[in-house]
N, C-alpha and C. Protein backbone atom coordinates (compact mmCIF):
# COMPACT_ATOMS: atom_id res chain seq x y z
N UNK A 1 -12.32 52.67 -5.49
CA UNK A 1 -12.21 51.25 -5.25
C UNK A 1 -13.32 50.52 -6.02
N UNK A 2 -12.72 49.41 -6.41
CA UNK A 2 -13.86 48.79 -7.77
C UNK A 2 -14.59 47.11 -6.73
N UNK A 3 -15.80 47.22 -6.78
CA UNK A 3 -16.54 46.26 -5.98
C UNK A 3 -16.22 44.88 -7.57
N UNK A 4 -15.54 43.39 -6.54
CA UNK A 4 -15.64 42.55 -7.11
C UNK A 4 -16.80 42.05 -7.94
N UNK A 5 -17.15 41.13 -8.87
CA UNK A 5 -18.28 41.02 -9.63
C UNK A 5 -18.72 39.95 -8.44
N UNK A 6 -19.67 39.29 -8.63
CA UNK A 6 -20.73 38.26 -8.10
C UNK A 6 -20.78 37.17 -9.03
N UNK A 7 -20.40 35.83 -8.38
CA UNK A 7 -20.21 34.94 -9.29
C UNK A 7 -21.24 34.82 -9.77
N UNK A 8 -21.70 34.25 -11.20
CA UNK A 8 -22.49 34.41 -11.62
C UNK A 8 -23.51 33.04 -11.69
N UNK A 9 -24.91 33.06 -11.42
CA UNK A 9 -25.68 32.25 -11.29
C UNK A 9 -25.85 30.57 -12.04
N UNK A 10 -25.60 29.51 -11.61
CA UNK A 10 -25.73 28.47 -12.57
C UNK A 10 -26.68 27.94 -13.77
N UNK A 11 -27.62 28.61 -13.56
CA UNK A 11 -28.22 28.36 -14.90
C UNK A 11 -28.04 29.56 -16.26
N UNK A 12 -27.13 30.35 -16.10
CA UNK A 12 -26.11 31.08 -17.03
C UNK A 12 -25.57 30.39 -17.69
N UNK A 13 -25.78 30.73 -19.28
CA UNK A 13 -25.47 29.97 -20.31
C UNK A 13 -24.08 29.78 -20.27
N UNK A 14 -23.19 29.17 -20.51
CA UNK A 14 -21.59 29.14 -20.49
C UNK A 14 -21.15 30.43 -21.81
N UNK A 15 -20.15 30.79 -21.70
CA UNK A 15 -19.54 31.81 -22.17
C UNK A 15 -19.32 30.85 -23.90
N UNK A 16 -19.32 31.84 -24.97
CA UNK A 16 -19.41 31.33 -26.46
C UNK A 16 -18.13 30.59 -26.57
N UNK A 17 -16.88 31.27 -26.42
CA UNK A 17 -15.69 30.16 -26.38
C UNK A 17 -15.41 29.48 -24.90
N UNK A 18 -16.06 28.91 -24.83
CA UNK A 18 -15.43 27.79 -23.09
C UNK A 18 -14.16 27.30 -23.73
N UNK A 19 -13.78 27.24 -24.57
CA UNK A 19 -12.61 25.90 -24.76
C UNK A 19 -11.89 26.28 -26.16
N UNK A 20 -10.97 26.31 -26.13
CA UNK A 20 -10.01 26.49 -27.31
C UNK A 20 -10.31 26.40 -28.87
N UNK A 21 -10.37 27.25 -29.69
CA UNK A 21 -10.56 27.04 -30.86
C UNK A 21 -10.08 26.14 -31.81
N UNK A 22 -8.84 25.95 -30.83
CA UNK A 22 -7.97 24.64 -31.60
C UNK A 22 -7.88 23.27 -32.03
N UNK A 23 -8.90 22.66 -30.37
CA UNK A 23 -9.63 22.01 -30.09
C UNK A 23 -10.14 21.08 -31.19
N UNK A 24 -10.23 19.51 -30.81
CA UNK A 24 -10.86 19.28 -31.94
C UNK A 24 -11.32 17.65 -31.07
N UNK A 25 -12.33 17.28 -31.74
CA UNK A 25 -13.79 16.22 -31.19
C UNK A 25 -12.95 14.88 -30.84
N UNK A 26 -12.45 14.59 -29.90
CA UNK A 26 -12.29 13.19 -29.41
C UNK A 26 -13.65 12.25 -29.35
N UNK A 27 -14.65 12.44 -28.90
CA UNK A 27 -15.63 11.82 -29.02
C UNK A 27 -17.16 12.22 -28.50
N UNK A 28 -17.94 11.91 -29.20
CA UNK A 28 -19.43 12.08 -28.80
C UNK A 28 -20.16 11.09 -27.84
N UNK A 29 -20.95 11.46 -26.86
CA UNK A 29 -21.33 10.88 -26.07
C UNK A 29 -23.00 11.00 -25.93
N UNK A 30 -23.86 10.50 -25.82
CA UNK A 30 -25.35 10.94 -25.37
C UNK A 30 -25.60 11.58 -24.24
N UNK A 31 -25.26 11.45 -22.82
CA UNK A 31 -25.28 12.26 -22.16
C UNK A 31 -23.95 12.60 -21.47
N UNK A 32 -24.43 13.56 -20.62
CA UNK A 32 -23.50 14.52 -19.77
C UNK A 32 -22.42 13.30 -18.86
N UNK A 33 -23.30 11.82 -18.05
CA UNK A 33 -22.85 11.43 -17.54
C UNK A 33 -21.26 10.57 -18.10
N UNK A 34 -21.99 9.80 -19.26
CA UNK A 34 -21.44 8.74 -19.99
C UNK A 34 -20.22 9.72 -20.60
N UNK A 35 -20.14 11.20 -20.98
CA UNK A 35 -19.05 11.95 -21.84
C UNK A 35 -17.91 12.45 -19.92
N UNK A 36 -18.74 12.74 -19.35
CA UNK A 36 -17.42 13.01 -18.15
C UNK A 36 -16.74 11.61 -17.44
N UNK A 37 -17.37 10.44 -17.45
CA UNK A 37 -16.91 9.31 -17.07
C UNK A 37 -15.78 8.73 -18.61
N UNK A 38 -15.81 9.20 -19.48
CA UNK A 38 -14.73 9.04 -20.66
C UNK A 38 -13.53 10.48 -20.04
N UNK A 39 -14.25 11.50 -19.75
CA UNK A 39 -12.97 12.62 -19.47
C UNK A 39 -12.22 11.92 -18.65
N UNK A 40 -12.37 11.38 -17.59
CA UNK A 40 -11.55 10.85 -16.64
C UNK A 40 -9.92 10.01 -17.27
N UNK A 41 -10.51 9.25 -18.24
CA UNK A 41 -9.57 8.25 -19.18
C UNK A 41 -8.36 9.40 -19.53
N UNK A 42 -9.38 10.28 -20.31
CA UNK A 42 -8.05 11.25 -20.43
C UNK A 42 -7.43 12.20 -19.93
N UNK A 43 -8.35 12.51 -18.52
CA UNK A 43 -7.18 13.08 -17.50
C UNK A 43 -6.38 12.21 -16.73
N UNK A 44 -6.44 10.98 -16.83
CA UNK A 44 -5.60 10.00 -16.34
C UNK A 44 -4.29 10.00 -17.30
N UNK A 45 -4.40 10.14 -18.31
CA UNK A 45 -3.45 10.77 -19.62
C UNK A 45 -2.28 11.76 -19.02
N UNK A 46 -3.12 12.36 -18.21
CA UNK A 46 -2.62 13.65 -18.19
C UNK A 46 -3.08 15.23 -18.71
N UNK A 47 -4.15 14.64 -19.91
CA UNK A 47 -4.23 15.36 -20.96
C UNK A 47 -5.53 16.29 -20.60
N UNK A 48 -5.25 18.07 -21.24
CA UNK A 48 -6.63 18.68 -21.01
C UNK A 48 -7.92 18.23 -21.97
N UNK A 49 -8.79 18.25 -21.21
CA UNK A 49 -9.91 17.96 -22.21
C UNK A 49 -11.38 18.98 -21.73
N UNK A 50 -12.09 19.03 -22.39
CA UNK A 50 -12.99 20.12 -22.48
C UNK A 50 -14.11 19.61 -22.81
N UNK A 51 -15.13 19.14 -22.03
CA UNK A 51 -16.55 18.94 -22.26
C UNK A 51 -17.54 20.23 -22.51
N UNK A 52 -18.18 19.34 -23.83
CA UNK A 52 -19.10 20.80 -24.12
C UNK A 52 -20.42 20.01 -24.72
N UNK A 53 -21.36 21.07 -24.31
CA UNK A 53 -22.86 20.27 -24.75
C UNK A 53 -23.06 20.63 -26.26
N UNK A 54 -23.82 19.96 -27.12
CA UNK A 54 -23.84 20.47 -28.44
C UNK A 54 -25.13 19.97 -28.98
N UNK A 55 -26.25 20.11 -29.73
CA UNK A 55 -26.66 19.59 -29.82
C UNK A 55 -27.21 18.12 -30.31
N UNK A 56 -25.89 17.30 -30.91
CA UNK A 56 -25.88 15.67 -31.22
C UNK A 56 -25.34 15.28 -30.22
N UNK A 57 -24.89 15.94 -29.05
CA UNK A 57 -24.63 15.10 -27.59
C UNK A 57 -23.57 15.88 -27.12
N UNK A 58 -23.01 15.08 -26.30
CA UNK A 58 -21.87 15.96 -25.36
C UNK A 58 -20.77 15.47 -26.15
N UNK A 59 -19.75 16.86 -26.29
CA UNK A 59 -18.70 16.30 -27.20
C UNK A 59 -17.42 16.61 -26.23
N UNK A 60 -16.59 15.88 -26.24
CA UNK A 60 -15.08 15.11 -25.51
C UNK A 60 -13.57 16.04 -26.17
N UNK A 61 -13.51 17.53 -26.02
CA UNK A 61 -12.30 17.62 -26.89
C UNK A 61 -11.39 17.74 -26.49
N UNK A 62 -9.90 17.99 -26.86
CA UNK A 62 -8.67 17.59 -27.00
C UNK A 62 -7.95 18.82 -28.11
N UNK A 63 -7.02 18.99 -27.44
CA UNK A 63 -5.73 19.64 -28.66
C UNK A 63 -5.64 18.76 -29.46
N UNK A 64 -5.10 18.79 -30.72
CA UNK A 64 -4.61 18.31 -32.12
C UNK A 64 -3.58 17.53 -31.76
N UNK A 65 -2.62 17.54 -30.65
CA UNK A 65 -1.26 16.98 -30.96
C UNK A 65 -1.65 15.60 -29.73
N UNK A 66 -2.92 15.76 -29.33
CA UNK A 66 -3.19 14.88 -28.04
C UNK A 66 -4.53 13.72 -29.02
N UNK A 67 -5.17 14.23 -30.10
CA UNK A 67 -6.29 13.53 -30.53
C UNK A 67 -6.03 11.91 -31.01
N UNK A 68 -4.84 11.72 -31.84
CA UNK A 68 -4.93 10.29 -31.56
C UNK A 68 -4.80 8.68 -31.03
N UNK A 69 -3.65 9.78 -29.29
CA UNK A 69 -3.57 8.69 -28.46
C UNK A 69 -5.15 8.56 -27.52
N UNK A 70 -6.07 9.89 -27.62
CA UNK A 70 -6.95 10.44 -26.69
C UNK A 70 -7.98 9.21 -27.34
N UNK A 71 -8.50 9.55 -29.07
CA UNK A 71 -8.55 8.13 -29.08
C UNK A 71 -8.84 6.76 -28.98
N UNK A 72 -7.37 6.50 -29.51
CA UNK A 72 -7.45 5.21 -28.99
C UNK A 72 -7.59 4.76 -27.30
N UNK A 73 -7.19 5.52 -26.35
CA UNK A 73 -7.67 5.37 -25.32
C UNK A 73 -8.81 4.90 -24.73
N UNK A 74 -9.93 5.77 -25.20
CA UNK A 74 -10.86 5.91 -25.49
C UNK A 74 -11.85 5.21 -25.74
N UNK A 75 -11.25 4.18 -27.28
CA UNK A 75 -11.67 3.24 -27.59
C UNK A 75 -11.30 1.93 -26.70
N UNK A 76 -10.10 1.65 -26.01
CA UNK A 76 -9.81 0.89 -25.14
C UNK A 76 -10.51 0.67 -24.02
N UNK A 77 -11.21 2.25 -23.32
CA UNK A 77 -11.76 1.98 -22.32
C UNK A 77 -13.42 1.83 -22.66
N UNK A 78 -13.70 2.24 -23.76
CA UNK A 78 -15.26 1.31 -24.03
C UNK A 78 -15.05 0.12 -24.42
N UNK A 79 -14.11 -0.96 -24.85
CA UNK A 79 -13.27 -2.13 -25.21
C UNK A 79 -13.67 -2.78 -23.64
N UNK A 80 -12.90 -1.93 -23.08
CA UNK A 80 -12.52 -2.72 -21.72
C UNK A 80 -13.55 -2.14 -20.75
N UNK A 81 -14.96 -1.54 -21.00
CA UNK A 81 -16.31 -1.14 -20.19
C UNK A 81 -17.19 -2.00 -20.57
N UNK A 82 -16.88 -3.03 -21.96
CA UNK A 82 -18.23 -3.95 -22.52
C UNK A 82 -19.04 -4.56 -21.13
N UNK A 83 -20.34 -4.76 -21.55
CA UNK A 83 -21.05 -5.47 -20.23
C UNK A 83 -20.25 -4.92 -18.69
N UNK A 84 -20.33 -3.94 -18.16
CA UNK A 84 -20.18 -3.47 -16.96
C UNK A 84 -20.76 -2.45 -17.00
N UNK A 85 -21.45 -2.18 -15.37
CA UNK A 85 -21.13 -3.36 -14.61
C UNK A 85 -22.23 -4.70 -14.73
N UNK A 86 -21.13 -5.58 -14.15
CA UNK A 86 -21.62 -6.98 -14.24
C UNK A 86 -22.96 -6.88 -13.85
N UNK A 87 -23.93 -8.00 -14.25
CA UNK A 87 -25.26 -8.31 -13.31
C UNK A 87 -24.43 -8.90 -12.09
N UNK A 88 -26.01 -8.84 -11.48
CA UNK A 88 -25.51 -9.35 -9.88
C UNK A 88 -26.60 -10.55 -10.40
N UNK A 89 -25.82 -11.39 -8.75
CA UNK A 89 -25.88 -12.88 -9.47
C UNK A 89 -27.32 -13.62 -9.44
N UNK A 90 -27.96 -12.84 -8.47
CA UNK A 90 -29.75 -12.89 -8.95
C UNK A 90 -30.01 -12.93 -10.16
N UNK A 91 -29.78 -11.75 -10.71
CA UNK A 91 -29.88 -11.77 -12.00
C UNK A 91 -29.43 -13.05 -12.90
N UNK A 92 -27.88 -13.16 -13.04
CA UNK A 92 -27.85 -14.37 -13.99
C UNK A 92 -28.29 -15.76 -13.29
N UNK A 93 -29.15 -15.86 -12.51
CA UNK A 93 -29.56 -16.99 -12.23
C UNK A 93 -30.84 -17.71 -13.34
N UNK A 94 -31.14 -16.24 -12.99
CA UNK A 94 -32.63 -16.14 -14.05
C UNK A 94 -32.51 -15.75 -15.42
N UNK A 95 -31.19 -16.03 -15.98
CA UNK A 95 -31.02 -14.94 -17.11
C UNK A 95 -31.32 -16.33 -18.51
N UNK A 96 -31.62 -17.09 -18.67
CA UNK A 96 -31.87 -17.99 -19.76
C UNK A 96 -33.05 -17.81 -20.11
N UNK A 97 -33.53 -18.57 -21.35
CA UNK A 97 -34.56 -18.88 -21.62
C UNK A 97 -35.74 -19.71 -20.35
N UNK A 98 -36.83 -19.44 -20.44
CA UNK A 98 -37.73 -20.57 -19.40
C UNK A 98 -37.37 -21.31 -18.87
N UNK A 99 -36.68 -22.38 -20.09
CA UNK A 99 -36.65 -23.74 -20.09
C UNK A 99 -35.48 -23.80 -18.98
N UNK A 100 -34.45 -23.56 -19.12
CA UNK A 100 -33.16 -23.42 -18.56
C UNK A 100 -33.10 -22.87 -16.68
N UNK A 101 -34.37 -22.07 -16.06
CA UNK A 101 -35.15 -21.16 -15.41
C UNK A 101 -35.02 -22.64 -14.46
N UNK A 102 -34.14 -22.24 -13.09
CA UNK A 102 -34.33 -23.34 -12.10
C UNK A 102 -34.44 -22.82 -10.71
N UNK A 103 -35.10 -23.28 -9.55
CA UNK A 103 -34.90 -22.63 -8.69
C UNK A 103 -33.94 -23.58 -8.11
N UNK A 104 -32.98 -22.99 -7.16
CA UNK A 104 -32.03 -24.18 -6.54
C UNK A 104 -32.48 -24.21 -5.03
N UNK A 105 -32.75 -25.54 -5.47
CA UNK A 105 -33.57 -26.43 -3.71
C UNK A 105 -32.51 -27.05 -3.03
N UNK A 106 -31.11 -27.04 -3.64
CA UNK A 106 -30.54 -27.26 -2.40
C UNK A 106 -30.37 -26.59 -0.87
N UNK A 107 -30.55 -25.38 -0.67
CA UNK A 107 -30.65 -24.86 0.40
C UNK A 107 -32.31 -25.66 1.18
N UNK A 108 -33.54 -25.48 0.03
CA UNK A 108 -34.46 -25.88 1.25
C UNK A 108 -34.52 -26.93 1.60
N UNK A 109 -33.93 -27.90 0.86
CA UNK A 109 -33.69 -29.58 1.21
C UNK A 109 -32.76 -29.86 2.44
N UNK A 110 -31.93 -28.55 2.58
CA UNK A 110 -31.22 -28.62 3.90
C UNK A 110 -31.80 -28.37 5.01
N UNK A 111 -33.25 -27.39 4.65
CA UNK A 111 -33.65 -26.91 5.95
C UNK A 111 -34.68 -27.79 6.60
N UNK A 112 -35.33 -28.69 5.69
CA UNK A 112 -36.04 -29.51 5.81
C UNK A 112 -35.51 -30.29 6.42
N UNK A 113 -34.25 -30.98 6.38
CA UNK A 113 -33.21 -31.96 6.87
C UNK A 113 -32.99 -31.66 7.62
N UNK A 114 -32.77 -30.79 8.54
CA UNK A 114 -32.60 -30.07 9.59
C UNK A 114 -33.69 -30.06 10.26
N UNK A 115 -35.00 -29.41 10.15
CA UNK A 115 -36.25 -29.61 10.95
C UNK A 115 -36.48 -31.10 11.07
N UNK A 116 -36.35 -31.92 10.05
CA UNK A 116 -36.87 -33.60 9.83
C UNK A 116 -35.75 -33.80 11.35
N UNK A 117 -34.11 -33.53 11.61
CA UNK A 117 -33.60 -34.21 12.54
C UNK A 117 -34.10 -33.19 13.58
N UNK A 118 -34.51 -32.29 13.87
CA UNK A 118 -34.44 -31.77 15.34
C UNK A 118 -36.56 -32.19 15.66
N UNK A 119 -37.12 -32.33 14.85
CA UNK A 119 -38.51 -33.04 15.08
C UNK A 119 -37.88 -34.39 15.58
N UNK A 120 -37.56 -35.50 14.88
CA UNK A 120 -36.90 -36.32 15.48
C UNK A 120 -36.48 -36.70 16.74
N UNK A 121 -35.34 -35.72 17.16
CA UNK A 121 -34.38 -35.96 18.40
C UNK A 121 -36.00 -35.74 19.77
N UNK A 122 -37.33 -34.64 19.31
CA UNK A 122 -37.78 -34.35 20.51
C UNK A 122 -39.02 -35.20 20.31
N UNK A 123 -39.03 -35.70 19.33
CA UNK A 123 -40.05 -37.29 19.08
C UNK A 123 -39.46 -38.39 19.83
N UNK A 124 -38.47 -38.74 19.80
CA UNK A 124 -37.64 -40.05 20.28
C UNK A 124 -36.35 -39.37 20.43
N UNK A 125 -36.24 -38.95 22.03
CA UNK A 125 -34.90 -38.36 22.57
C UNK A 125 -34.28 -39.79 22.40
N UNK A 126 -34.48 -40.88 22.14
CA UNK A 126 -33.71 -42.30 22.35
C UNK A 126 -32.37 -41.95 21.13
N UNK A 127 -32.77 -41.23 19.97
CA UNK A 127 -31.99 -41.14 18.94
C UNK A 127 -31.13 -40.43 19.25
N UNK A 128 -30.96 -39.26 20.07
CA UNK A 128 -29.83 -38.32 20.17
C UNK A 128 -29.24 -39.23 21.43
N UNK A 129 -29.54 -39.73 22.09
CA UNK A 129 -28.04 -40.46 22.91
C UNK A 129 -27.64 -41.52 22.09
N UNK A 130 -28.79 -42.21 21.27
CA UNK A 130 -27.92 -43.10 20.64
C UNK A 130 -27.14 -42.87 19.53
N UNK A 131 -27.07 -41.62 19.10
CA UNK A 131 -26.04 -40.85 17.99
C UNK A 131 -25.09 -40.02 18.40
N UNK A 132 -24.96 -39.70 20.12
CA UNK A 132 -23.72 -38.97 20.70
C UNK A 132 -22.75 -39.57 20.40
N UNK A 133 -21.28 -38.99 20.56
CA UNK A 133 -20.12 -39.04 20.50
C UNK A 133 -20.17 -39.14 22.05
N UNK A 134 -20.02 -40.36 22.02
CA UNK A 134 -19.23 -40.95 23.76
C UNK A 134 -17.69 -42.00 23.43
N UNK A 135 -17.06 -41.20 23.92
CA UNK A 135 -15.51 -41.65 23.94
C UNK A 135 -15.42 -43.03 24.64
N UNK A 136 -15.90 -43.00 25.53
CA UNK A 136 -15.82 -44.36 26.24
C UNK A 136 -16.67 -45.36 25.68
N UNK A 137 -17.76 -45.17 24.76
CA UNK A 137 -18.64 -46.43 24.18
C UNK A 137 -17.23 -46.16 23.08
N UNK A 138 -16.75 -45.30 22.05
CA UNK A 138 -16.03 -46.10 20.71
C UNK A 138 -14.87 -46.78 21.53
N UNK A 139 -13.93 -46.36 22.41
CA UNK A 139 -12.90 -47.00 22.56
C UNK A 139 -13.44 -48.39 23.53
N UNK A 140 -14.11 -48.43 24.49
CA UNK A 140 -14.37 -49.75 25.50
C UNK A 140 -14.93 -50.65 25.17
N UNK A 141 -16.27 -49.66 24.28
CA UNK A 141 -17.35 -51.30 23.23
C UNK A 141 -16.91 -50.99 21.91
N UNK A 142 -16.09 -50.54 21.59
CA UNK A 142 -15.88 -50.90 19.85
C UNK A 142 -16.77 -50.03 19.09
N UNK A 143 -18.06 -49.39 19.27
CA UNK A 143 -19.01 -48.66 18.32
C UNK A 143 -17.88 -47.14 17.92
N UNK A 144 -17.92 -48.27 16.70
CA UNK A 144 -16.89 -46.85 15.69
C UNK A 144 -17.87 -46.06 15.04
N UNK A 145 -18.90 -46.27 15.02
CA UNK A 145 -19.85 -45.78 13.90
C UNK A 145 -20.60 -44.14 14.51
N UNK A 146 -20.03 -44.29 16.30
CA UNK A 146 -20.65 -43.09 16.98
C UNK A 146 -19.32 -42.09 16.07
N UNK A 147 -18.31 -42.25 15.74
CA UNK A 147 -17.70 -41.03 15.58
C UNK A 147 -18.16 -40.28 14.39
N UNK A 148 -18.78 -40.95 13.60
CA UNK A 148 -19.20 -40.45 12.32
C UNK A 148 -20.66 -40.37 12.28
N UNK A 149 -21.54 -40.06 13.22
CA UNK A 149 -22.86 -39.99 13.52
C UNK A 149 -22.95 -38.74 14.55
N UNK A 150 -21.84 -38.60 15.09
CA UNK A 150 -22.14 -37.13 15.89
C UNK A 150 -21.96 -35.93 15.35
């Protein structure tokens, strides 16, 4: 009886042919990440593809009869990867020159407006009854102006 082998350890060099001799360079990539996030494109294809490290980068291959829809694919999806992902919107707030460089005070002008009326109402409680919404002062005395003040 023959004892199975032992898979063999990961930092084991890959075997001299990993991938078909037939094979031929869809595209070069700089790293490992940027060349398997392109494989995807072309297993969405359908199509086999074979990442291999080399030393001008990681190279993307393909059978012969698959290389020039693989491709243009390819080229479509770095076409259609320009600038992504997006900045986040911190970012383009601040993204101009100096000059252009604003902070937006509308939020603290609100909060201020907000502390300015609730300092107010407990300075002179006289202001918050005289700015309620009382149904019986707009319809009995006429003050239309409470509906748009409460």
């Amino acid at each position: 009886m023959h004892a199975p082998e032992p898979p063999s350890a990961p930092d084991d060099p890959p075997p001299e042919n990993a991938f078909p001799a037939d094979t031929l360079v869809a595209g070069i990539y700089p790293s490992h990440r940027d060349a398997f996030e392109h494989s995807f494109v072309l297993l969405a294809m359908g199509a086999e593809c074979w990442l291999v490290a080399a030393p001008d980068g990681h190279h993307l291959r393909v059978t012969p009869d698959l290389l020039p829809e693989a491709r243009h694919q390819l080229a479509l999806f770095d076409h259609e990867s320009t600038d992504w992902p997006p900045r986040a919107p911190a970012e383009l707030a601040f993204a101009g020159p100096a000059a252009n460089r604003r902070i937006p005070l509308g939020p603290l002008v609100w909060l201020l407006a907000i502390i300015a009326v609730f300092h107010a109402q407990s300075v002179y409680p006289e202001l918050a009854e005289s700015a309620a919404l009382d149904a019986s002062r707009v319809f009995a005395h006429g003050e239309l102006w409470r509906a748009f003040t409460a």
